[in-house]
C-alpha atoms as a PDB file:
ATOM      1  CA  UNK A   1     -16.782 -15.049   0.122  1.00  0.00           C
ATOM      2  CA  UNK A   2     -13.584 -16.344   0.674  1.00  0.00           C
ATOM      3  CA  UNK A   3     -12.832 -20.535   1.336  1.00  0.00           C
ATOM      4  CA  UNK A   4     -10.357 -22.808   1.306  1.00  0.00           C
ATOM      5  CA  UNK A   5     -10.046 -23.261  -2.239  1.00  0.00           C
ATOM      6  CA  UNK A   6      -9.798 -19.573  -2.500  1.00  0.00           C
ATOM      7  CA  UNK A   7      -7.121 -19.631  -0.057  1.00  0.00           C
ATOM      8  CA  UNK A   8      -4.964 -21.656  -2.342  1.00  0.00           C
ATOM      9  CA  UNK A   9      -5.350 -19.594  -5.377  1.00  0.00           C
ATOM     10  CA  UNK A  10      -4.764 -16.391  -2.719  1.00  0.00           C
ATOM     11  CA  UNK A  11      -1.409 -17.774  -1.919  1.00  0.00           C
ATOM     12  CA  UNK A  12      -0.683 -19.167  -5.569  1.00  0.00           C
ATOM     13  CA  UNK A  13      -1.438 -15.129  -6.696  1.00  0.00           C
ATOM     14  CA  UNK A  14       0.702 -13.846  -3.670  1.00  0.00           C
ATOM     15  CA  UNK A  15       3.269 -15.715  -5.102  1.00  0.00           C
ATOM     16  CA  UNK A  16       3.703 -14.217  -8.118  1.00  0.00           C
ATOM     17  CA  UNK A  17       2.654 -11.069  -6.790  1.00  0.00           C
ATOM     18  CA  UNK A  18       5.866 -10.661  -5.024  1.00  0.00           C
ATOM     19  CA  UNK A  19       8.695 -10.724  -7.634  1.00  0.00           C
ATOM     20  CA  UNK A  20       6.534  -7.513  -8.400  1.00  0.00           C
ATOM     21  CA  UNK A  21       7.245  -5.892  -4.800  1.00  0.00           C
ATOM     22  CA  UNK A  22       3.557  -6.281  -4.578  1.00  0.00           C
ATOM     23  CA  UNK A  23       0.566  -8.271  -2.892  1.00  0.00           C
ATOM     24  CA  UNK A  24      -3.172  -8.437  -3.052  1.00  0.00           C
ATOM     25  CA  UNK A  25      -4.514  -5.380  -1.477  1.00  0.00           C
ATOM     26  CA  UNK A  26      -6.436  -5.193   2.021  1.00  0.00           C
ATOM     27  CA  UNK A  27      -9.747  -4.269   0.092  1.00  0.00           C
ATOM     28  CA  UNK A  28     -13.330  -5.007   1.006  1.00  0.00           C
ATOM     29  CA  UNK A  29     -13.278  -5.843  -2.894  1.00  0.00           C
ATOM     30  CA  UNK A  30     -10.880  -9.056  -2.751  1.00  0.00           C
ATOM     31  CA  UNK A  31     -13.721 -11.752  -3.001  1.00  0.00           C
ATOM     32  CA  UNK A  32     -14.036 -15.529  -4.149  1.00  0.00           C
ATOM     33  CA  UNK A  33     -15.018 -13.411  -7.502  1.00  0.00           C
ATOM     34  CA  UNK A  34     -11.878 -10.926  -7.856  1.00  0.00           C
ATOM     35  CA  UNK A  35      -9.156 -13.815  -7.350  1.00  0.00           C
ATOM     36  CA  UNK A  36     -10.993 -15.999 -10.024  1.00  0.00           C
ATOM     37  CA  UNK A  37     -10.367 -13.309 -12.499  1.00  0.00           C
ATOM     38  CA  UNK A  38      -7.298 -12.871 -11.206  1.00  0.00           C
ATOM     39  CA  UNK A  39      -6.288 -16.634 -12.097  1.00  0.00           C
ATOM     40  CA  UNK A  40      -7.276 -16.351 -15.293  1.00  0.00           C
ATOM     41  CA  UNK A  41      -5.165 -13.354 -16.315  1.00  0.00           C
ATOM     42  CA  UNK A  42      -1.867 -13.613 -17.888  1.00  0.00           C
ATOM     43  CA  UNK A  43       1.141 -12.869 -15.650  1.00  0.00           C
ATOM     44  CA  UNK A  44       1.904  -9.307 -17.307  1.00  0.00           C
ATOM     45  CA  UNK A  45      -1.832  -8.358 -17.132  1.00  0.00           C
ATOM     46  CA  UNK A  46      -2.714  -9.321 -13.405  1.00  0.00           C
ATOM     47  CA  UNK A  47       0.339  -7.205 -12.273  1.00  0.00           C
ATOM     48  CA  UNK A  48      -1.017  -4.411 -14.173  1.00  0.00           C
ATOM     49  CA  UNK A  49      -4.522  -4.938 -12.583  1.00  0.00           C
ATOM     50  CA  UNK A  50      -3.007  -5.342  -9.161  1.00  0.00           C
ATOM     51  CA  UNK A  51      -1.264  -1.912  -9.700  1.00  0.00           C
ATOM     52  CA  UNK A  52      -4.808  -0.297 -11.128  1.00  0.00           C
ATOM     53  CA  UNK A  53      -6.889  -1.353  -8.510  1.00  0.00           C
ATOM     54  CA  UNK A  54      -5.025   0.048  -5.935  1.00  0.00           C
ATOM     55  CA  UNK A  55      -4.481   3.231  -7.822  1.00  0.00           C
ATOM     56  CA  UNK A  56      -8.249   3.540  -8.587  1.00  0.00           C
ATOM     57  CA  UNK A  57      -9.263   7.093  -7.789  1.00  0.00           C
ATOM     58  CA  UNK A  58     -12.274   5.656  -5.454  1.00  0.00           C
ATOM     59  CA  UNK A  59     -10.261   3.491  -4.194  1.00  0.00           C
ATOM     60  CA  UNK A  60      -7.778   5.948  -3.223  1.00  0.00           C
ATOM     61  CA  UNK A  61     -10.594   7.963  -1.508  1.00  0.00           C
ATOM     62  CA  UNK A  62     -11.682   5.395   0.166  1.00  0.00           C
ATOM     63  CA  UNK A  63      -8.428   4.618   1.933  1.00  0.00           C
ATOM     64  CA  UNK A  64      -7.897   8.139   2.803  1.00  0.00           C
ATOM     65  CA  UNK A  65     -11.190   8.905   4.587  1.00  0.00           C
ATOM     66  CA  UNK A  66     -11.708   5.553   6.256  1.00  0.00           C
ATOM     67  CA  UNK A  67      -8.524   3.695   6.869  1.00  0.00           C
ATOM     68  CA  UNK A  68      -5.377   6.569   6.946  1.00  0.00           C
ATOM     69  CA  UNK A  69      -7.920   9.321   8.736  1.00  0.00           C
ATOM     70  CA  UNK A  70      -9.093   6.781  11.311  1.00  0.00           C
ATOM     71  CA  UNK A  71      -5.541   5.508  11.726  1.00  0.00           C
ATOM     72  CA  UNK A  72      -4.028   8.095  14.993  1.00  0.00           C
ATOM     73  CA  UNK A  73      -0.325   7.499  13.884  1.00  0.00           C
ATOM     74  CA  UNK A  74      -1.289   9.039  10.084  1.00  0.00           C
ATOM     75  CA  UNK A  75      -2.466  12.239  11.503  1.00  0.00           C
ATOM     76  CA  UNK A  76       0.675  14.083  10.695  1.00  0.00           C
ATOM     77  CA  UNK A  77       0.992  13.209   7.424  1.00  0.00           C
ATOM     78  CA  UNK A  78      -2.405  13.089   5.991  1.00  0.00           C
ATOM     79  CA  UNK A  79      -1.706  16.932   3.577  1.00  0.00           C
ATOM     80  CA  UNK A  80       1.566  15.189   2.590  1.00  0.00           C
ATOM     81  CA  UNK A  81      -0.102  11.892   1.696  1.00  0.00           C
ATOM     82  CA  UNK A  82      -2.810  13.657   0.133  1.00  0.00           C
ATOM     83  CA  UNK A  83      -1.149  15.823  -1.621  1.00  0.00           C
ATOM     84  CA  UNK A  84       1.502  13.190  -3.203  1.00  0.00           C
ATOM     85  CA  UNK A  85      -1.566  10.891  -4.254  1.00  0.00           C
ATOM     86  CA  UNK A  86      -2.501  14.106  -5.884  1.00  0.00           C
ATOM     87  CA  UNK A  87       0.729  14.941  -8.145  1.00  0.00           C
ATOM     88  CA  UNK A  88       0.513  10.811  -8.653  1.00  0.00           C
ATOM     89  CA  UNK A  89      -2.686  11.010  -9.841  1.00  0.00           C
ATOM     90  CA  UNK A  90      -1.000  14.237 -12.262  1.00  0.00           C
ATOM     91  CA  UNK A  91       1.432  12.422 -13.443  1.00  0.00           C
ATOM     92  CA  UNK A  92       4.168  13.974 -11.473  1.00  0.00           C
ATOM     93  CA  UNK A  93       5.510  10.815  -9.757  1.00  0.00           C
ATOM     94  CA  UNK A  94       8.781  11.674  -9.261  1.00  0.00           C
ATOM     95  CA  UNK A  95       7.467  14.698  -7.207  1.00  0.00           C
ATOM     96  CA  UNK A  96       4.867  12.120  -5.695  1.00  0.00           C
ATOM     97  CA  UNK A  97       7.695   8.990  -4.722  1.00  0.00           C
ATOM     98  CA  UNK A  98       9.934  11.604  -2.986  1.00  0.00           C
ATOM     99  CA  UNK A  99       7.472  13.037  -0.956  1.00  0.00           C
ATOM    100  CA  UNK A 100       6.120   9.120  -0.043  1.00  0.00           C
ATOM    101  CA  UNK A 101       9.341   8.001   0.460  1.00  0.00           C
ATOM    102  CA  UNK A 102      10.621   9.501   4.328  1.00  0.00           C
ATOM    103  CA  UNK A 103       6.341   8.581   5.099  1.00  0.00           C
ATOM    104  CA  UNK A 104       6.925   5.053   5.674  1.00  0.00           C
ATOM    105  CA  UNK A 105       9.802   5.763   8.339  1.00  0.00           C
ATOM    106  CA  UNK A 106       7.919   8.582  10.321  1.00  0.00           C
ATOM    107  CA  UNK A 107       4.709   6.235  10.579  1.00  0.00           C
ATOM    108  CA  UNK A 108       6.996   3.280  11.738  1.00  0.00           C
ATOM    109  CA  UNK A 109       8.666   5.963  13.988  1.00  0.00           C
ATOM    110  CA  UNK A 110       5.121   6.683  15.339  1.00  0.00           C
ATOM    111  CA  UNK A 111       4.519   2.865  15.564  1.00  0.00           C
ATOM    112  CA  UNK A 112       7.585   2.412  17.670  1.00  0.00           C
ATOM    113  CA  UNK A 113       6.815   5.747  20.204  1.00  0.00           C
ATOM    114  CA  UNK A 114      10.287   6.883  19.178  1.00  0.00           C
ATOM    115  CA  UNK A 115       9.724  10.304  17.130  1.00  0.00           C
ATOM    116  CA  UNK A 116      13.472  11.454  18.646  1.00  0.00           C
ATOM    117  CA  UNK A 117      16.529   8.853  19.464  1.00  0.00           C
ATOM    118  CA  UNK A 118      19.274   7.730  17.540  1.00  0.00           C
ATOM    119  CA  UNK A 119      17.670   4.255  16.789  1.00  0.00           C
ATOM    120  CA  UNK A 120      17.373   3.364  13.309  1.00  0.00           C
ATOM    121  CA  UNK A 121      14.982   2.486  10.994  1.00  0.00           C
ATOM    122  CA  UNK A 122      15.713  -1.138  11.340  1.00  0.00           C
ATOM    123  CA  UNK A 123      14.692  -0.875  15.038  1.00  0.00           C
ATOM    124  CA  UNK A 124      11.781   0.811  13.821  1.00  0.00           C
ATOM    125  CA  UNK A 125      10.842  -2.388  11.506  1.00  0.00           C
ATOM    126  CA  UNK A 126      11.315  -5.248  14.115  1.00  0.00           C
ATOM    127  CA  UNK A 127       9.229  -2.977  17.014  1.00  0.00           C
ATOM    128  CA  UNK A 128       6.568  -2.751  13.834  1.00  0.00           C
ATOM    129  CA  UNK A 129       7.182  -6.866  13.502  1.00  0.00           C
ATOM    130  CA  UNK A 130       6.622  -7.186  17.454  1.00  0.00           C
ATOM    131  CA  UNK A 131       3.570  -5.042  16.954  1.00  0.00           C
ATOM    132  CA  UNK A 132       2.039  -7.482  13.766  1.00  0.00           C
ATOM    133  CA  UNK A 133       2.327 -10.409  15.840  1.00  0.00           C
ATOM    134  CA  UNK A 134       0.134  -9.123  19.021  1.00  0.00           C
ATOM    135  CA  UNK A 135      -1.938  -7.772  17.126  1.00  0.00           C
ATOM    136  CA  UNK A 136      -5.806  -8.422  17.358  1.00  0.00           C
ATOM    137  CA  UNK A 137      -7.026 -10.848  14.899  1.00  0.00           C
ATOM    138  CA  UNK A 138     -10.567 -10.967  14.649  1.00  0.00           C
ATOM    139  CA  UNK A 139     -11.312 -13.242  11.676  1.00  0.00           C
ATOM    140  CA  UNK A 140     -11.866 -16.984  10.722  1.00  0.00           C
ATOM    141  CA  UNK A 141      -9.040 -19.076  10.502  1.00  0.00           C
ATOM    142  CA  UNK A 142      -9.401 -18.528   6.554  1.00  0.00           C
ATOM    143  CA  UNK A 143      -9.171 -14.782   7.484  1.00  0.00           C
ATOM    144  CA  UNK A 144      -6.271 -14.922   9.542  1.00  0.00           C
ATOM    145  CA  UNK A 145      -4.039 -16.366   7.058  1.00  0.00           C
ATOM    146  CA  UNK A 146      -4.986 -13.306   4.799  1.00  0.00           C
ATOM    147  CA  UNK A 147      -4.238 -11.443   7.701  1.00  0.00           C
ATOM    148  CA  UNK A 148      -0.520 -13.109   7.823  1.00  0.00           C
ATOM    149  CA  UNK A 149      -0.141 -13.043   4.087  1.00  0.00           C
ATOM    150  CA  UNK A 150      -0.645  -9.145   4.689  1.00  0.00           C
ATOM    151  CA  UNK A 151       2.434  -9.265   7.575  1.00  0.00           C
ATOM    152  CA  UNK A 152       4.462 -11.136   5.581  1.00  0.00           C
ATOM    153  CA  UNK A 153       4.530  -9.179   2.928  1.00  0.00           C
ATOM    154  CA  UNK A 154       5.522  -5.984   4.935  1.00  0.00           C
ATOM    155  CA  UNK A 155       8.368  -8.138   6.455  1.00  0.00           C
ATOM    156  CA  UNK A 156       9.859  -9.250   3.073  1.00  0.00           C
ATOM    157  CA  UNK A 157       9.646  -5.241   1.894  1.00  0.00           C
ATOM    158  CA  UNK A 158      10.737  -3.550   4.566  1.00  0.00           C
ATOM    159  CA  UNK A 159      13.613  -6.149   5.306  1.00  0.00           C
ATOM    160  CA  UNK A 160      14.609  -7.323   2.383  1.00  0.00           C
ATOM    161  CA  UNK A 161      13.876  -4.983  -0.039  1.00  0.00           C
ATOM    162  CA  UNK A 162      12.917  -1.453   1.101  1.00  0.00           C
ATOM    163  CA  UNK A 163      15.664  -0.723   3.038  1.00  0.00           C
ATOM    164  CA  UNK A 164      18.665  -2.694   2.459  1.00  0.00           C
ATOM    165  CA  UNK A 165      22.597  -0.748   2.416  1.00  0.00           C
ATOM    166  CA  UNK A 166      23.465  -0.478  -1.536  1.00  0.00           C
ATOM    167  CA  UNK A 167      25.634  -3.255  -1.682  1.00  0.00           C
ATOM    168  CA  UNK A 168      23.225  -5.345  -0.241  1.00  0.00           C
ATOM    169  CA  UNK A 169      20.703  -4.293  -2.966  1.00  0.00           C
ATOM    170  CA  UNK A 170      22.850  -5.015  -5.889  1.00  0.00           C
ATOM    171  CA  UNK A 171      23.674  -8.307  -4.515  1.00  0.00           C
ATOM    172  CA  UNK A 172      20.209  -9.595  -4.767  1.00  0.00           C
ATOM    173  CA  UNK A 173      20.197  -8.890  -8.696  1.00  0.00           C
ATOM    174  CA  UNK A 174      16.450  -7.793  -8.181  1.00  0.00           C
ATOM    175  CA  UNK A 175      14.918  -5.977 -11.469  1.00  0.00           C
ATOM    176  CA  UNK A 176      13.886  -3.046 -10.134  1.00  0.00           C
ATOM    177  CA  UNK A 177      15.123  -0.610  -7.794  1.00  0.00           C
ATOM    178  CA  UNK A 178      12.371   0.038  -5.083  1.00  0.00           C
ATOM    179  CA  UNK A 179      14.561   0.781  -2.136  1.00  0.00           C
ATOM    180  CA  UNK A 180      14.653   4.234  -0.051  1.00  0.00           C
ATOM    181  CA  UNK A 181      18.601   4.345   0.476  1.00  0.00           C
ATOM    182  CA  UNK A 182      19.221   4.239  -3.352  1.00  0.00           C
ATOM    183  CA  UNK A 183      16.684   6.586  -4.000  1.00  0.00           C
ATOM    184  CA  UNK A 184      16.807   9.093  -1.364  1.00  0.00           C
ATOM    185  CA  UNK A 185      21.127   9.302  -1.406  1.00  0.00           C
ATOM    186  CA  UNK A 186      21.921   8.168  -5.102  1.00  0.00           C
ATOM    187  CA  UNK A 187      18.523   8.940  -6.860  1.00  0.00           C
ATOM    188  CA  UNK A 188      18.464   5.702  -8.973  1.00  0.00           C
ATOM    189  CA  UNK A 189      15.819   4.662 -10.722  1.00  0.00           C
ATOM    190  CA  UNK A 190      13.711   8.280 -10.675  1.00  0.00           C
ATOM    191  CA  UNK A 191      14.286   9.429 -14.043  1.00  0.00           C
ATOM    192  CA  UNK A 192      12.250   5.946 -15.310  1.00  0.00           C
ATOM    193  CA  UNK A 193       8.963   7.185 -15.225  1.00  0.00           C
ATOM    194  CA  UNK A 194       7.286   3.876 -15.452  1.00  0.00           C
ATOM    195  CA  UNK A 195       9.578   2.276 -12.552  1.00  0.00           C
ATOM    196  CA  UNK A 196       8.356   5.532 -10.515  1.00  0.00           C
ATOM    197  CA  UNK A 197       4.918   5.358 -11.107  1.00  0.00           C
ATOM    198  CA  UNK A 198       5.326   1.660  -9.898  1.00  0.00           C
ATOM    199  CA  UNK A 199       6.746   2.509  -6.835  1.00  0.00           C
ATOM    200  CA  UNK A 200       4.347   5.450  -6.146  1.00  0.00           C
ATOM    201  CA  UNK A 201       1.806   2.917  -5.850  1.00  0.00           C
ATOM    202  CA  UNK A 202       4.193  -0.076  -3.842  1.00  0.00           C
ATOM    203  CA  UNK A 203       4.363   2.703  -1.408  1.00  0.00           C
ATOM    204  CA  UNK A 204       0.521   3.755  -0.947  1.00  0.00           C
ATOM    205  CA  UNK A 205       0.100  -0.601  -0.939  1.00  0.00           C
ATOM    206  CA  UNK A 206       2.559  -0.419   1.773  1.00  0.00           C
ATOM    207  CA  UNK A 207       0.234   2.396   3.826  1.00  0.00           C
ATOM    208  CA  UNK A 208      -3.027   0.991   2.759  1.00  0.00           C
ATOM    209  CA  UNK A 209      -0.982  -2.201   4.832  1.00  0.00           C
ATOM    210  CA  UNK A 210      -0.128  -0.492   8.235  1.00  0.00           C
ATOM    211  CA  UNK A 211      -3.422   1.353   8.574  1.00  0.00           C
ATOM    212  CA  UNK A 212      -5.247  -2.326   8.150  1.00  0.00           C
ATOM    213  CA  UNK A 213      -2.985  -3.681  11.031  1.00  0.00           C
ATOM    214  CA  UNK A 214      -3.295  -0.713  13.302  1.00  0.00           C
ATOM    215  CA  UNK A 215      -6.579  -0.398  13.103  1.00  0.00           C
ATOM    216  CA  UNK A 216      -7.120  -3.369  14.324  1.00  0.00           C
ATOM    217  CA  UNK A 217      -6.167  -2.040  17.944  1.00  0.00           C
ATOM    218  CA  UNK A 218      -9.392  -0.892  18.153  1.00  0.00           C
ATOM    219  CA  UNK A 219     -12.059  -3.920  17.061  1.00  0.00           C
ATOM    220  CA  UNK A 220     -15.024  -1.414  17.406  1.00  0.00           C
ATOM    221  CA  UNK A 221     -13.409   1.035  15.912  1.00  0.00           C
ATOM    222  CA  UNK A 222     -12.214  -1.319  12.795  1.00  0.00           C
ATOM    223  CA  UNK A 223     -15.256  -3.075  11.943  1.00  0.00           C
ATOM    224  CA  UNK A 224     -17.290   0.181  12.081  1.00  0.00           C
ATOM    225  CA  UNK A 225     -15.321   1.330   9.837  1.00  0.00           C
ATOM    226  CA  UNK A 226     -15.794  -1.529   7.490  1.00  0.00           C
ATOM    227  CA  UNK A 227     -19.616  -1.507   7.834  1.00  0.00           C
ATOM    228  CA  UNK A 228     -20.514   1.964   8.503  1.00  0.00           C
ATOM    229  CA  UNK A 229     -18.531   3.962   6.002  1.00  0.00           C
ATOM    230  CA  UNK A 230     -20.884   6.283   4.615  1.00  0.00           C
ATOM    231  CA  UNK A 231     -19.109   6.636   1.376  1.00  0.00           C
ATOM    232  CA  UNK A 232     -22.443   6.473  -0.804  1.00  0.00           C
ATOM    233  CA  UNK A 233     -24.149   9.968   1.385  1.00  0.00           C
ATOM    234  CA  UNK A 234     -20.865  11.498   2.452  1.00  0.00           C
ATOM    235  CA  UNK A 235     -20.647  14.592   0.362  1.00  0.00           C
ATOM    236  CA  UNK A 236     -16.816  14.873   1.755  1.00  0.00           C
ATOM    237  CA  UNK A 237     -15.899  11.967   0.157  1.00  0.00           C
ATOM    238  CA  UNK A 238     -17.425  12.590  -2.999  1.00  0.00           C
ATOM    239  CA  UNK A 239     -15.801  16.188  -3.125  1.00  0.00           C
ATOM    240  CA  UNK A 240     -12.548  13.768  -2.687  1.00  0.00           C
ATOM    241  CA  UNK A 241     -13.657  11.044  -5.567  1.00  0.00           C
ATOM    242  CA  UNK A 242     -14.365  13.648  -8.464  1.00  0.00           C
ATOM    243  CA  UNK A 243     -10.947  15.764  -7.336  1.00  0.00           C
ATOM    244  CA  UNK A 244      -8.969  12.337  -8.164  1.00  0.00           C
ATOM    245  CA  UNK A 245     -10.771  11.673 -11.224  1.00  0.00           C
ATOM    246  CA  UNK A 246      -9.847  15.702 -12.387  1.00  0.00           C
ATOM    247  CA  UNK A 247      -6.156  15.302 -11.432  1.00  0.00           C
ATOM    248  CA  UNK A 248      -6.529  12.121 -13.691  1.00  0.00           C
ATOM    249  CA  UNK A 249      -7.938  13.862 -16.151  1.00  0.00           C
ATOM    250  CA  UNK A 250      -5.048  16.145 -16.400  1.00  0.00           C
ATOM    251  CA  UNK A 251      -2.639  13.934 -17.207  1.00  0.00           C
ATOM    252  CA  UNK A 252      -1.088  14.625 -20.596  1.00  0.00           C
ATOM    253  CA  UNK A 253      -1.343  10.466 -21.698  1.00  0.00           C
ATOM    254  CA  UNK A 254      -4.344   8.948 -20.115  1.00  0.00           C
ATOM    255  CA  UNK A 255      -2.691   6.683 -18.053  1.00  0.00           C
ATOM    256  CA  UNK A 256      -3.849   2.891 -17.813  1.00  0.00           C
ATOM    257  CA  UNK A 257      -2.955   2.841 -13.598  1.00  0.00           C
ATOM    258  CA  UNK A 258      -5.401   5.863 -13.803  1.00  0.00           C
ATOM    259  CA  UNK A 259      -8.439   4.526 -15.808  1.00  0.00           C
ATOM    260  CA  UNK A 260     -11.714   3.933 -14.399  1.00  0.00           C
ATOM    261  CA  UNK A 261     -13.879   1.026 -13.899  1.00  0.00           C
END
């Protein structure tokens, strides 16, 4: 379980989480346990853990049968997500960032009610803020700050990093380039396969973010999905497990993002 001394070394991980465009996943996983072996990793080894656990191909089941399927404003784009997870999964993640990429804005369009309109997707971003903050939270006060750290982490992306003009981009001297306007209109950064296969998975993080908080509309509905998946009988999702692990298996280097527990 989580407590306040795991609280500090939450927010001490967060920390350096971030210059990575990354946080500690929503996962029924994160425990007491999982952030003391994430303090004792070295900084270039718990990014790459961060990035493997949420790219775990039972993870990534997971997350598609009981968080994006039970989340109404994913409907539309469950083949696309699916199939871009796929081609990740391949090793085709330039095919699977470009088809991620225009996701994020048509769920936040869904968020705000607003599928036509000339608003842009900054309006879509602070309705999406509005939304965060009246929110149900239905945790300890330990919980809620996870809860937070999980907002906060969508605010910094989507406003300072994710969707900034070019100029503003440049001017923050970041290391990477994980921002839709460069990508999409000057495709930098895509022919780096590493920096792609990064993002790939900054992008599912940033899903596997919204579903938590809109699922949390419905209270029933959330924690029965929490205690009640039937991941160890479903037959569905185990159909869905062993396809991940054979897209894996394709790949022509056996990926370290990709490698199984």
């Amino acid at each position: 379980m989580l407590n306040s001394s795991n609280l500090k070394e939450y927010k001490k991980i967060e920390n350096e989480l971030k210059k990575e465009f990354i946080c500690i996943p929503p996962y029924q996983c994160i425990n007491g346990s999982f952030l003391y072996n994430c303090s004792k990793i070295e900084q270039n080894e718990l990014t790459t853990y961060i990035f493997s656990t949420i790219m775990l191909p039972w993870q990534r089941a997971y997350q598609m049968q009981y968080r994006f399927e039970k989340c109404k404003i994913f409907t539309d784009y469950l083949l696309l997500i699916e199939s871009a997870t796929l081609s990740a999964f391949e090793g085709n993640y330039v095919c699977s960032y470009l088809s991620l990429l225009p996701v994020v804005e048509s769920i936040l369009r869904k968020s705000a009610g607003k599928m036509t309109g000339r608003d842009g997707f900054k309006d879509y971003i602070a309705e999406f803020k509005t939304y965060c903050q009246t929110q149900n939270k239905p945790f300890s006060d330990i919980r809620e700050e996870i809860f937070n750290s999980y907002y906060n982490h969508l605010d910094f992306i989507l406003s300072k990093v994710f969707n900034l003009s070019f100029n503003d981009y440049d001017s923050r001297s970041y290391n990477e380039i994980f921002n839709r306007n460069l990508t999409l209109h000057k495709l930098d950064g895509i022919n780096d396969k590493d920096a792609t296969r990064k993002n790939v998975i900054r992008i599912l993080l940033l899903l596997d973010l919204i579903s938590e908080i809109h699922l949390l509309s419905d209270l029933k509905l959330y924690w029965t999905n929490i205690f009640d998946a039937d991941y160890d009988s479903s037959e569905r999702f185990e159909k869905r497990y062993k396809t991940y692990i054979d897209f894996c298996l394709k790949q022509p280097v056996y990926d370290i993002v990709c490698k199984l527990k």
